[in-house]
Protein backbone atom coordinates (compact mmCIF):
# COMPACT_ATOMS: atom_id res chain seq x y z
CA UNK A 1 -93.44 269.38 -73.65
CA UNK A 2 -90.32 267.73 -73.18
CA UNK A 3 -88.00 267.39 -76.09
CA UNK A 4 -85.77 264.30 -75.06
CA UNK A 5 -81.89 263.71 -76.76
CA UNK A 6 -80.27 260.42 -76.16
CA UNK A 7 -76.64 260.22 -75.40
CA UNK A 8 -74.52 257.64 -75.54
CA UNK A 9 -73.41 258.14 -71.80
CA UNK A 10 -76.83 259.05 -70.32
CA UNK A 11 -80.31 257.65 -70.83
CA UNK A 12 -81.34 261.29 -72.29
CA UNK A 13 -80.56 264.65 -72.13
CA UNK A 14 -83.41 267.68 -72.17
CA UNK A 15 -83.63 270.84 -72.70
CA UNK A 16 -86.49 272.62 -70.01
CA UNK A 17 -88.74 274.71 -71.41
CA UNK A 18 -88.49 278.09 -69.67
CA UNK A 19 -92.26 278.79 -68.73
CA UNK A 20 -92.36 275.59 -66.56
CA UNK A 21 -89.82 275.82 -63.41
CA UNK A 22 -89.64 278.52 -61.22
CA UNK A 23 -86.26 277.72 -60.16
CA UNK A 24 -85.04 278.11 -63.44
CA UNK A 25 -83.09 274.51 -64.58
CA UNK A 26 -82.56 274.75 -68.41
CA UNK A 27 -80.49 271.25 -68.90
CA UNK A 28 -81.08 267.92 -67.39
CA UNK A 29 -79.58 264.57 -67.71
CA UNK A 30 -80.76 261.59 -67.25
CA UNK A 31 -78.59 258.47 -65.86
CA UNK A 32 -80.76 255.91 -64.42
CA UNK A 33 -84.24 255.42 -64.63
CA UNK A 34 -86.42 252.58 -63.52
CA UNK A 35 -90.21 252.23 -63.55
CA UNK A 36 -92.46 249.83 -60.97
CA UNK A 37 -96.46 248.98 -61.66
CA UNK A 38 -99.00 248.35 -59.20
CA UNK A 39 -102.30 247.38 -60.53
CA UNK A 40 -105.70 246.58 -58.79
CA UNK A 41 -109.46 246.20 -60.05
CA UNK A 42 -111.96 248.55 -57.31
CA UNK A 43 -115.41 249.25 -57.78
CA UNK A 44 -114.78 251.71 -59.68
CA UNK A 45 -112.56 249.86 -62.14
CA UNK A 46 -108.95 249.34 -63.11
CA UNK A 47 -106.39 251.64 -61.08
CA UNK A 48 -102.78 251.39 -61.55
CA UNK A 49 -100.03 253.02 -59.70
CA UNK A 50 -96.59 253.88 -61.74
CA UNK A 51 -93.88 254.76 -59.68
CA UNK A 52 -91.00 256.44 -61.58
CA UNK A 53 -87.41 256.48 -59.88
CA UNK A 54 -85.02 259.19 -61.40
CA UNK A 55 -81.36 259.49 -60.98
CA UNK A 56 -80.33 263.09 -62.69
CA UNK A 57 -77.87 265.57 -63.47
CA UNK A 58 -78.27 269.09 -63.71
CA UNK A 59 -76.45 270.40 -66.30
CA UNK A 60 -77.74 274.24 -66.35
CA UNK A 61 -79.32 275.96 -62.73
CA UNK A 62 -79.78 278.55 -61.28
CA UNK A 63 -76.86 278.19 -58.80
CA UNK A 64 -78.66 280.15 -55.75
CA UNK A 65 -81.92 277.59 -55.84
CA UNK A 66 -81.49 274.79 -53.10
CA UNK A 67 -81.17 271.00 -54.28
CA UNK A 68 -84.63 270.13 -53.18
CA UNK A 69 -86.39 272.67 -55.34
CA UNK A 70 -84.72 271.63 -58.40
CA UNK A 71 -86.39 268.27 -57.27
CA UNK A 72 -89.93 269.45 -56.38
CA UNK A 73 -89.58 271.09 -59.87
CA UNK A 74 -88.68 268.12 -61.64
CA UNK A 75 -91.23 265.53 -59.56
CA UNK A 76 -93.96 268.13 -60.51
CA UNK A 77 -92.49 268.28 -64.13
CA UNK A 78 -92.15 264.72 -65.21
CA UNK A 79 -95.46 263.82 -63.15
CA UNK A 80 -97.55 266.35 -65.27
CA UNK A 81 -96.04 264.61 -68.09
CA UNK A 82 -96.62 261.40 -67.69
CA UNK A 83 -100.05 262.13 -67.33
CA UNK A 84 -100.92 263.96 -69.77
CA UNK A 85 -99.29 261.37 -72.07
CA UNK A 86 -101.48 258.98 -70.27
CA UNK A 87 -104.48 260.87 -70.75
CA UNK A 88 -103.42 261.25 -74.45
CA UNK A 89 -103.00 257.91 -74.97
CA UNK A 90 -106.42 256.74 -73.55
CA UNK A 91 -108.29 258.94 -75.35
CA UNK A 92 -106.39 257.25 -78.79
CA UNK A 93 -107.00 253.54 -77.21
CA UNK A 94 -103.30 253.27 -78.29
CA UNK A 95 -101.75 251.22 -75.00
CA UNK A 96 -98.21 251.07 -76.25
CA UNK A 97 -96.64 251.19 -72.62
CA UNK A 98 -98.12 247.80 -72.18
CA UNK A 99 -100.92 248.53 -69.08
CA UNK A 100 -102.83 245.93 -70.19
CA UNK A 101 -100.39 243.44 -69.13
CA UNK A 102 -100.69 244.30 -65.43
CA UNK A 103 -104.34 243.24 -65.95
CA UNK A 104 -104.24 239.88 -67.15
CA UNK A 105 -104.60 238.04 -64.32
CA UNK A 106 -107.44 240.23 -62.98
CA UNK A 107 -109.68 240.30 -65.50
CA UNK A 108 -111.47 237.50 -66.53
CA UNK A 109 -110.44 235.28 -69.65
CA UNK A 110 -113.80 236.19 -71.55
CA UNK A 111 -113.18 239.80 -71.26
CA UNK A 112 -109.66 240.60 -72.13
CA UNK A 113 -110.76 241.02 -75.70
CA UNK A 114 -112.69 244.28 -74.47
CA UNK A 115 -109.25 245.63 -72.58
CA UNK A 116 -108.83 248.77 -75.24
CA UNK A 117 -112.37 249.57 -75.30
CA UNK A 118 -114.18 248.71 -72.03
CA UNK A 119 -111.51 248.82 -69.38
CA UNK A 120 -108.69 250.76 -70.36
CA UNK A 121 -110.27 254.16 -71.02
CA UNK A 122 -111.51 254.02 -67.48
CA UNK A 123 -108.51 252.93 -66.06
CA UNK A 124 -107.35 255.60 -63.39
CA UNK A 125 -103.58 256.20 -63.81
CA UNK A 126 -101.69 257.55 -60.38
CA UNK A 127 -98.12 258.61 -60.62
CA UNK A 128 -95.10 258.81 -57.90
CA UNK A 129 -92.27 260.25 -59.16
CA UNK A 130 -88.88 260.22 -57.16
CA UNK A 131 -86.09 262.44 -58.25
CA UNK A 132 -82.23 262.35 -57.24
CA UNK A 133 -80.11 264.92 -58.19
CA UNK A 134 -76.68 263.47 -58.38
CA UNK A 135 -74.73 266.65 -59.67
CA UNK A 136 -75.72 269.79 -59.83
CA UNK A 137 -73.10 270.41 -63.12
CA UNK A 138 -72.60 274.07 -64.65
CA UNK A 139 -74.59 276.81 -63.45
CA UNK A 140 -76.12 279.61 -64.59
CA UNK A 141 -74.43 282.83 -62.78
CA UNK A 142 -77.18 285.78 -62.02
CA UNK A 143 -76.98 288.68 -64.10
C-alpha cells in the first residue's frame, strides 16, 4: 500500500514498500500529476478509461537500474493501485472520485437515481498510467 506525505514543494512524497519493485526505488516524489476520463456505455455496461500522467522524482534507487525500469516499476505500481482502490470502492458503493459524473449524459434521466446500485458496481474500470522520471536524485550505492 502506498503511504503518501505531502510537501509543500511536491504534490507527495512516498516511501516504496520493499516487497513490490524489483529494481529497488525506496523514495519517490511526486511533481505533477494530471488525470483524463473516458467514459462509454457497451453492452456490457458502463466502461471508463482513466488515464493517469505522472511527472516524478526519484529520490532513493538503485543507481545501476536503467531509467525505464524504474518506470515499468512505477506504471505497474500505481496501476495495481488504482485498481484495487477501485475495486475497493465498488464493492463499498462509496463513488467519492466522482465516476458517476462521466455518466450523466449517457444514462437516461429516470435512471440516474440507480447509479450506486445498478450501474456503478458493474462499471469496468481500465487504467493507463504514464510515468516520467524527471531526476533520478540520491542513490542507493551497492553494498
Amino acid at each position: 500500500m502506498l503511504q503518501f506525505r505531502f510537501l509543500h514543494y511536491a504534490l507527495a512524497a512516498y516511501e516504496c514498500p520493499r516487497d513490490q519493485f524489483e529494481s529497488n526505488i525506496r523514495r519517490v516524489t511526486i511533481h505533477a500529476a494530471r488525470m483524463k476520463w473516458r467514459s462509454s456505455i457497451a453492452s456490457s455496461g458502463p466502461e471508463l478509461v482513466g488515464k493517469l500522467s505522472l511527472k516524478v522524482a526519484l529520490t532513493e534507487s538503485k543507481f545501476d537500474e536503467p531509467k525505464s525500469k524504474h518506470e515499468a516499476d512505477l506504471k505497474r505500481l500505481f496501476n495495481k493501485e488504482l485498481e484495487r482502490i477501485t475495486e475497493k470502492l465498488q464493492k463499498s458503493a462509496c463513488d467519492p472520485i466522482g465516476m458517476g459524473n462521466y455518466f450523466r449524459g449517457k444514462i437516461p434521466f429516470n435512471q440516474l437515481a440507480d447509479w450506486r446500485t445498478e450501474y456503478y458496481p458493474n462499471t469496468k474500470v481500465k487504467y493507463i498510467v504514464d510515468v516520467s522520471i524527471n531526476n533520478l536524485g540520491s542513490l542507493i550505492q551497492q553494498d
